[in-house]
Protein backbone atom coordinates (compact mmCIF):
# COMPACT_ATOMS: atom_id res chain seq x y z
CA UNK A 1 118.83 142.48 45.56
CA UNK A 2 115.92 144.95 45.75
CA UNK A 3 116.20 147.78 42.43
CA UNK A 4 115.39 150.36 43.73
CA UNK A 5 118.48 149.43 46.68
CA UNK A 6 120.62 149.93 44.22
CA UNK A 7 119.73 152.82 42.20
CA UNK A 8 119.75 154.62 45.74
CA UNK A 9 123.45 153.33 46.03
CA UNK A 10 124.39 154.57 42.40
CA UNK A 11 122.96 157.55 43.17
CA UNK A 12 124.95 158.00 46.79
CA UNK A 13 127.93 157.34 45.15
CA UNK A 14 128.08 159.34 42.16
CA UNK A 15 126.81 162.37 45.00
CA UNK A 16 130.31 161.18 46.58
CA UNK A 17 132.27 160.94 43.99
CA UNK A 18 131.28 164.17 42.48
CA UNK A 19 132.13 165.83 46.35
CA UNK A 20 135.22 164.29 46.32
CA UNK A 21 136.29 165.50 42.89
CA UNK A 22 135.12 169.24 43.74
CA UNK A 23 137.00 169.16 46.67
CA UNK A 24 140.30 168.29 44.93
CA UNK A 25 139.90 170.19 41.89
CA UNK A 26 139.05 173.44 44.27
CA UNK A 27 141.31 173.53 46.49
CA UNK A 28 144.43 170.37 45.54
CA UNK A 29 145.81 171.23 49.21
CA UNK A 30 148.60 168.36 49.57
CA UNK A 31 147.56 167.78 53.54
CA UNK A 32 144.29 166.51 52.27
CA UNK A 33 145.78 164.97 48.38
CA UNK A 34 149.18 163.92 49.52
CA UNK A 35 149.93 161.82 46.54
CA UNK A 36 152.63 162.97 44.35
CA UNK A 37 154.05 165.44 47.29
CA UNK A 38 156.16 163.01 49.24
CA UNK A 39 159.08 163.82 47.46
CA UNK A 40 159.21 167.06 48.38
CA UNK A 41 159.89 166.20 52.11
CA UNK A 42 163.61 164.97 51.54
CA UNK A 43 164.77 168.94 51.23
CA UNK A 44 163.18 169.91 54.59
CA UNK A 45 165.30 169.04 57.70
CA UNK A 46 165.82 166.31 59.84
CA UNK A 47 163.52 166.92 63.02
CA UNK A 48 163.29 162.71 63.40
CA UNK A 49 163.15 161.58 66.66
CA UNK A 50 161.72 162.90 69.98
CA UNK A 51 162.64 166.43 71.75
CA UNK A 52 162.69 167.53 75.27
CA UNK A 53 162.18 170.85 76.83
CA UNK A 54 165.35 172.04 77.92
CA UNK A 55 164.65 172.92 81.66
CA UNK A 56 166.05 175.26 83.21
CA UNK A 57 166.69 176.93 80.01
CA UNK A 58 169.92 177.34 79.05
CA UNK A 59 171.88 180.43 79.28
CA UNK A 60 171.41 183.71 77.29
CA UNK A 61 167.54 181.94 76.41
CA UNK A 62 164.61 184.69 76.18
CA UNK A 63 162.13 184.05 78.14
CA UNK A 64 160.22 186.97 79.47
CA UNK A 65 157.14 186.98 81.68
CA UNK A 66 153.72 188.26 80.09
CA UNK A 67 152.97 192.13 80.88
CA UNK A 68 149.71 192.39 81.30
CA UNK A 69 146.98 195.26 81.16
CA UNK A 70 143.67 196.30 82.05
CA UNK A 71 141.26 193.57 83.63
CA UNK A 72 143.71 190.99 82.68
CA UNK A 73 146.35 192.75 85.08
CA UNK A 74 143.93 193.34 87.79
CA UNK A 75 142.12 189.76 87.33
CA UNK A 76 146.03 187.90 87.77
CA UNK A 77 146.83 190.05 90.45
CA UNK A 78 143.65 189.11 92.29
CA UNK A 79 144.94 185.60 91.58
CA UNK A 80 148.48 185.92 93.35
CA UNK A 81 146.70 187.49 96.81
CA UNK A 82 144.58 184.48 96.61
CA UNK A 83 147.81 182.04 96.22
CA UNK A 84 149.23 183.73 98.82
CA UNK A 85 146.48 184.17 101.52
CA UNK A 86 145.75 180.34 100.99
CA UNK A 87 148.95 179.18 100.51
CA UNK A 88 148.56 177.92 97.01
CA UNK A 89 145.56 176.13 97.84
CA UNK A 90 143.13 178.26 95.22
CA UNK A 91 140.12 176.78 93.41
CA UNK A 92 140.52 175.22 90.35
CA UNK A 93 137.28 175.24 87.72
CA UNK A 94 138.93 173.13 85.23
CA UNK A 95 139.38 169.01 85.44
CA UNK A 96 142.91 168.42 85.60
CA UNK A 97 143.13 165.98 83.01
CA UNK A 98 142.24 169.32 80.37
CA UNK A 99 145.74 170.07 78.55
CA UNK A 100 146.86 173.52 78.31
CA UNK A 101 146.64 173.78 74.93
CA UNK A 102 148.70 177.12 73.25
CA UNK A 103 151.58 178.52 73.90
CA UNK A 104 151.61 176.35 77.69
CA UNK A 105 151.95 172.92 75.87
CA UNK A 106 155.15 174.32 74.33
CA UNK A 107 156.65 174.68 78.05
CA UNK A 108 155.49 171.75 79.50
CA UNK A 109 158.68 169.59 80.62
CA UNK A 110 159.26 165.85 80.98
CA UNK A 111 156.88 164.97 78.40
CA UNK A 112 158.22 165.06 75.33
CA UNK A 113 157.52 166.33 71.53
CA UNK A 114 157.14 164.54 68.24
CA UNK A 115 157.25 166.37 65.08
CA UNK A 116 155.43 164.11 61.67
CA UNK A 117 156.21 165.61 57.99
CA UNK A 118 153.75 164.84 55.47
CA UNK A 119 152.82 166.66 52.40
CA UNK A 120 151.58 169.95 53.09
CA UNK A 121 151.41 169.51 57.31
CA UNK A 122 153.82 169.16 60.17
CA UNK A 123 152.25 167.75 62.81
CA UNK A 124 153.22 168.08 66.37
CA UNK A 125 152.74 165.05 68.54
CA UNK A 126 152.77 165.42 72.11
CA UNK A 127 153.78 162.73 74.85
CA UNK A 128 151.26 165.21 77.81
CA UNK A 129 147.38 164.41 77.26
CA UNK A 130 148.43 162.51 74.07
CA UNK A 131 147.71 165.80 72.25
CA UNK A 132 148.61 166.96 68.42
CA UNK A 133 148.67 170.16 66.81
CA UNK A 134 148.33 170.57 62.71
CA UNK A 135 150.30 173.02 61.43
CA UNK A 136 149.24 173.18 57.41
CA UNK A 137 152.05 174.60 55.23
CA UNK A 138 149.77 173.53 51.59
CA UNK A 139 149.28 177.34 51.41
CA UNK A 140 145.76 177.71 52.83
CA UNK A 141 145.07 180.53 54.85
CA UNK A 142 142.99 181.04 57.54
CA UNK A 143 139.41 181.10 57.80
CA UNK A 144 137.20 183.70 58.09
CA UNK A 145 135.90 185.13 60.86
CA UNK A 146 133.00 183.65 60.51
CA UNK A 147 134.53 179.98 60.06
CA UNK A 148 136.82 180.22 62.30
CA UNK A 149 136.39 177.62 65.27
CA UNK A 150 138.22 178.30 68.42
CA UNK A 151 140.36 175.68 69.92
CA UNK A 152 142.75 174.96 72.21
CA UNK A 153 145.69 175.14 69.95
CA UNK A 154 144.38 177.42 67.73
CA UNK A 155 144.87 177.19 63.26
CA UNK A 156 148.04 177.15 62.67
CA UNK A 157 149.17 178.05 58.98
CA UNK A 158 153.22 177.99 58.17
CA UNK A 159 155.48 178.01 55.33
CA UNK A 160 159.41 176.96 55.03
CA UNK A 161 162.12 179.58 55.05
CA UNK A 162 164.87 177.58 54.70
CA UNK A 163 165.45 175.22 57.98
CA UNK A 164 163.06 177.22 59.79
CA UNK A 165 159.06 176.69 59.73
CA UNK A 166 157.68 179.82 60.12
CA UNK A 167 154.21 179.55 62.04
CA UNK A 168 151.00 181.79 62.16
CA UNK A 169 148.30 180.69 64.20
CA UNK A 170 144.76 182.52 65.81
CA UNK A 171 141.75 181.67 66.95
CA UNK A 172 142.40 180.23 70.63
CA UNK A 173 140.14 179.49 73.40
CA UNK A 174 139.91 181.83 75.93
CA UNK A 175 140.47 178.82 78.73
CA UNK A 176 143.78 178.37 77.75
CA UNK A 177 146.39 180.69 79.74
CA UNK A 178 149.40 182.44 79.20
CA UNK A 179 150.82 181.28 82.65
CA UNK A 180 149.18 180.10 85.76
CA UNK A 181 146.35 182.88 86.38
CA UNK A 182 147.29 184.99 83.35
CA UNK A 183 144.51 184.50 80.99
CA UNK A 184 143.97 186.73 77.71
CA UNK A 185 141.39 187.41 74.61
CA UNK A 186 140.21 186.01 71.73
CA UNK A 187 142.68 188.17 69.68
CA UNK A 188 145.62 186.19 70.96
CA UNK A 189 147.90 185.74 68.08
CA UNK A 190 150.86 183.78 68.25
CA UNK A 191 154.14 183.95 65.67
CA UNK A 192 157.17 181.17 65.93
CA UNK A 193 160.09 180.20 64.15
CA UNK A 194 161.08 176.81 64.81
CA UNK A 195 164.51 175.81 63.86
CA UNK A 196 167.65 174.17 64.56
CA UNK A 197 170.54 175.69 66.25
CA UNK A 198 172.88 176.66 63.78
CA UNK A 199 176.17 173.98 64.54
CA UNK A 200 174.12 171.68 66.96
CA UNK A 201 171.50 169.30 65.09
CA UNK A 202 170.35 168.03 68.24
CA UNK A 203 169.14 171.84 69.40
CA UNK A 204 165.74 172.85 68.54
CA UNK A 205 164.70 175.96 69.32
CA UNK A 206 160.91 177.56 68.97
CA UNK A 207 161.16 181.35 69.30
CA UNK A 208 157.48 182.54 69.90
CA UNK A 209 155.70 185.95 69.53
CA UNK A 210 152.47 186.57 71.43
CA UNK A 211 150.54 189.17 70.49
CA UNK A 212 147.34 190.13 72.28
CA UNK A 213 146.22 193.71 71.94
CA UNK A 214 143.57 193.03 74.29
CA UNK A 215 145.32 191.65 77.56
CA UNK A 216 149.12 192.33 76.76
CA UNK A 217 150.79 196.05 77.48
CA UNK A 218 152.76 194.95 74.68
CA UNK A 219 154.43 191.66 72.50
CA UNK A 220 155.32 188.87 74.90
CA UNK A 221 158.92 186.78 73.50
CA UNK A 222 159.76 184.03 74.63
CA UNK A 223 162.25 180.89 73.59
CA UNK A 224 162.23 177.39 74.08
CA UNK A 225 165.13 175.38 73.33
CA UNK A 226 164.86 171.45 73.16
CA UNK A 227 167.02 168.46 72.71
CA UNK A 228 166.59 165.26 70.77
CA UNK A 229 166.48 161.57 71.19
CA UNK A 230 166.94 159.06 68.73
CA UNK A 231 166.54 155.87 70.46
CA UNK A 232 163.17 156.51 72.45
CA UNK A 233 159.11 156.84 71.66
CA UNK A 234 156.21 158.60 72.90
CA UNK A 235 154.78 156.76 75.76
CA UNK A 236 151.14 156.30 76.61
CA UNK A 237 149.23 159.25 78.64
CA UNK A 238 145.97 158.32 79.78
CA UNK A 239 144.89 161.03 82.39
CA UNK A 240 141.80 159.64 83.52
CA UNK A 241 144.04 156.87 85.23
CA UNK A 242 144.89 159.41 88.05
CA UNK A 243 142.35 161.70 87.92
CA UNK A 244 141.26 161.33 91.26
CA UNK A 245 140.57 164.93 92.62
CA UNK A 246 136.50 165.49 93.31
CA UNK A 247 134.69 168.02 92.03
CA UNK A 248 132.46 170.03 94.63
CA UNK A 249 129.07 171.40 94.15
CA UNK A 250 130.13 174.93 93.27
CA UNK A 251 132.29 172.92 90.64
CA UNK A 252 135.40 173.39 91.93
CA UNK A 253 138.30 170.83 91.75
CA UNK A 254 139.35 169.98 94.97
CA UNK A 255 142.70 167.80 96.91
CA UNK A 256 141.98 163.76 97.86
């Protein structure tokens, strides 16, 4: 084999090797060095299995409606005179087969949830769109500014208080929604606790703060309960299979 090859692949590798071992020694975030953290997960609850919204909600849950202000109150209620004069019929920009992303994925029944433990993440798996959402509890915070990368579920950070995961997440894309026609910011900010209910192990319950000084008159609460099953899986969403509505010119989505 050619010499100089080979003294280029040294080289490459010792440049690897030497990124990899800055990377651990910097930061040693279990999410991204999980060996020697798996013990760890036996103390955190048992969220095994899949959950289900519970829909309707059951009685005495919070779930208020968004109060919005400024051009996000007058925008929306543009969008309801449109529903009504049209009867529902109003353009969509979006394909359909785009998930909601945060906090509408959290509300989105028949398609169940999947929660993953590993060392330093819980990661939510979701049955609609075949999304996931990382939620790092190693101890990082979040970015700055200037790093931060808007997405449709946002960076989550969280940390255990006892059986509940507390969870911090920001930077969202504006084309997500709080409801249908109630968009917001980019200073959306979104607080849950996500826990079982106390005497019912097959009760989860998210209880969400959204805070958006922007577009909301003030803190919008909300709570979604969900129950578990043991003896089924997350199915197979492929979208594209039914996405069958045209787009016109003016890029609107319109009815087959």
């Amino acid at each position: 084999m050619n010499l100089r090859y080979l003294l280029a692949a040294a080289l490459v590798g010792v440049a690897c090797a030497s990124v990899a071992a800055a990377d651990s020694s910097d930061h040693g975030y279990p999410a991204a060095n999980p060996k020697g953290h798996y013990a760890a997960l036996n103390a955190l609850p048992d969220w095994g299995g899949i959950w289900y919204l519970d829909f309707p909600p059951p009685p005495g849950a919070q779930r208020e409606r968004p109060q919005l202000k400024g051009k996000y109150l007058a925008d929306y209620q543009r969008w309801t005179q449109e529903v009504k004069a049209t009867h529902g019929n109003v353009p969509h920009y979006a394909s359909y087969c785009q998930p909601p992303g945060m906090p509408g994925i959290m509300g989105v029944g028949q398609y169940p949830i999947e929660f993953l433990f590993t060392p330093g993440r819980v990661t939510m798996h979701f049955e609609a769109w075949m999304q996931w959402r990382n939620i790092f509890t190693d101890g990082r915070k979040h970015p700055d500014a200037d790093d931060l990368d808007d997405t449709f579920y946002g960076n989550s950070i969280g940390h255990w208080e006892g059986g509940t995961l507390v969870v911090d997440t920001i930077g969202f894309k504006t084309a997500t929604q709080l409801g249908m026609g109630m968009e917001h910011s980019d200073q959306m900010h979104i607080i849950e606790h996500i826990h079982l209910k106390q005497g019912d192990p097959n009760t989860l319950i998210d209880e969400m703060t959204v805070e958006d000084p922007v577009a909301l008159a003030k803190p919008w609460h909300s709570t979604y309960t969900y129950h578990r099953s043991r003896t089924q899986n997350l199915l197979e969403f492929i979208c594209d299979e039914n996405n069958r509505n045209p787009v016109n010119a003016q890029g609107q989505t319109e009815f087959n």
